[in-house]
Protein backbone atom coordinates (compact mmCIF):
# COMPACT_ATOMS: atom_id res chain seq x y z
CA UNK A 1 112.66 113.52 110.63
CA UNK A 2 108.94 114.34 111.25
CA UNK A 3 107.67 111.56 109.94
CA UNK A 4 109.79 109.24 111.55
CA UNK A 5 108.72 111.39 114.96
CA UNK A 6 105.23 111.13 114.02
CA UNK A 7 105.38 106.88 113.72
CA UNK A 8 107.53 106.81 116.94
CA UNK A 9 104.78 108.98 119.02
CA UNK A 10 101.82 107.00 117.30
CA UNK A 11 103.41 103.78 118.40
CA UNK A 12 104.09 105.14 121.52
CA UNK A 13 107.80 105.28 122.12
CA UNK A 14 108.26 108.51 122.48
CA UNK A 15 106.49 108.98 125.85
CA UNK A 16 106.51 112.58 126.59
CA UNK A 17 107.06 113.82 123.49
CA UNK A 18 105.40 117.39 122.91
CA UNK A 19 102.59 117.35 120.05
CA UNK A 20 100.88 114.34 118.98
CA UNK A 21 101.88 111.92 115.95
CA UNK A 22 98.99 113.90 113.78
CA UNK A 23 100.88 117.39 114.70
CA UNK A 24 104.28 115.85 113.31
CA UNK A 25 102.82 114.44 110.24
CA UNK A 26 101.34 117.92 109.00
CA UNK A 27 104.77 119.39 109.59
CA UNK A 28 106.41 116.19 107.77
CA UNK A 29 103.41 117.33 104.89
CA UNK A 30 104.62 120.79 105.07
CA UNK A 31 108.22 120.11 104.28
CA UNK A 32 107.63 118.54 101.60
CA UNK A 33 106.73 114.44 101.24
CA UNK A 34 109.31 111.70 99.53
CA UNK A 35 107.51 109.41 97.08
CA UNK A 36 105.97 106.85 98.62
CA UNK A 37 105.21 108.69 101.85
CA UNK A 38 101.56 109.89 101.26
CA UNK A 39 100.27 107.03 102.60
CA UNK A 40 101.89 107.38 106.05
CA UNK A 41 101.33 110.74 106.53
CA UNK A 42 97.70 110.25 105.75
CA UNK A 43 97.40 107.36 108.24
CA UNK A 44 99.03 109.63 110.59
CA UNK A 45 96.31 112.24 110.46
CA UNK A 46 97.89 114.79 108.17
CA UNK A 47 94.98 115.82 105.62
CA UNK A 48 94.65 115.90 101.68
CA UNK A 49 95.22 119.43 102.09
CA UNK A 50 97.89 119.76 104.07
CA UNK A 51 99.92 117.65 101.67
CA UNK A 52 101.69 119.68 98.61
CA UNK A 53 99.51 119.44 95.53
CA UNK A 54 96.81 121.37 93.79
CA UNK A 55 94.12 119.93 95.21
CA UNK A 56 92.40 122.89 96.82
CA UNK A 57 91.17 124.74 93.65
CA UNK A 58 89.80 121.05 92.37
CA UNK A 59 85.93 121.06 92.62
CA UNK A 60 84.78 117.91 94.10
CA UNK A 61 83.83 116.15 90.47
CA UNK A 62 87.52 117.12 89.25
CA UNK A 63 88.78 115.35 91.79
CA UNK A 64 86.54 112.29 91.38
CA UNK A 65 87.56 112.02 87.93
CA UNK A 66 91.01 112.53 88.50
CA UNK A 67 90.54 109.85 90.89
CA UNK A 68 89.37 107.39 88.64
CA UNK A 69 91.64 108.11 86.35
CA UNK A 70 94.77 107.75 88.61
CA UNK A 71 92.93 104.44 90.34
CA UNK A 72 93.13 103.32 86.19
CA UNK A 73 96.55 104.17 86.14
CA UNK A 74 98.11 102.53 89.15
CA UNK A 75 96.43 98.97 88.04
CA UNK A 76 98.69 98.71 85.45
CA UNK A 77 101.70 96.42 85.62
CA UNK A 78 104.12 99.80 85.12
CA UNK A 79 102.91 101.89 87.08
CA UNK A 80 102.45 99.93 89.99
CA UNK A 81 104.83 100.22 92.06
CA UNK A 82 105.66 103.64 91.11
CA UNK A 83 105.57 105.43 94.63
CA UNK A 84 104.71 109.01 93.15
CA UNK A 85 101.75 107.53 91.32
CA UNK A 86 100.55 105.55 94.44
CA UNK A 87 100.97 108.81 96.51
CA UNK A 88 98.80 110.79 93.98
CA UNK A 89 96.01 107.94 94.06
CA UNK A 90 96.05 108.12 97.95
CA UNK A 91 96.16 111.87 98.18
CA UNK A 92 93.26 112.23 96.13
CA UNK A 93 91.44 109.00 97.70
CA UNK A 94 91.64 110.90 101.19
CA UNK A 95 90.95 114.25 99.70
CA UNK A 96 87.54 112.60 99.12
CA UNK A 97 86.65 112.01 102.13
């Protein structure tokens, strides 16, 4: 429901609508995220760090190897298209940043 909210206000068809699409993507991020969402709620302006994951404890070369590693992983043919693997790659690719 947030997320949807969030896309709605960001492509402006919710005129009016209290908070902006960033607001409703964190609290899309803090309910919790469906695989294969990560990537919207990021675009959205919801942070690494508001998403669920252990990413706050990582120090900054952890997560550039984990990273790499998950970059690795989602080039090959079965993990793809796996949504939860994708969401890890971009979570960690905008934690980065």
């Amino acid at each position: 429901m947030c997320l949807s909210l969030a896309e709605h206000i960001a492509a402006g068809a919710v005129p009016g609508q209290p908070g902006s699409a960033a607001h409703w993507a964190r609290k899309a991020a803090a309910s919790g995220q469906l695989p294969g969402t990560v990537h919207r709620l990021l675009a959205l302006g919801a942070a690494a760090d508001d998403l669920s994951g252990d990413l706050a404890g990582d120090s900054p070369q952890a997560r550039r190897d984990v990273l790499l590693s998950l970059t690795r992983e989602v080039q090959q043919e079965s993990v793809r298209w796996d949504p939860e693997a994708v969401d890890q790659c971009s979570t960690r690719w905008r934690s980065r940043q």
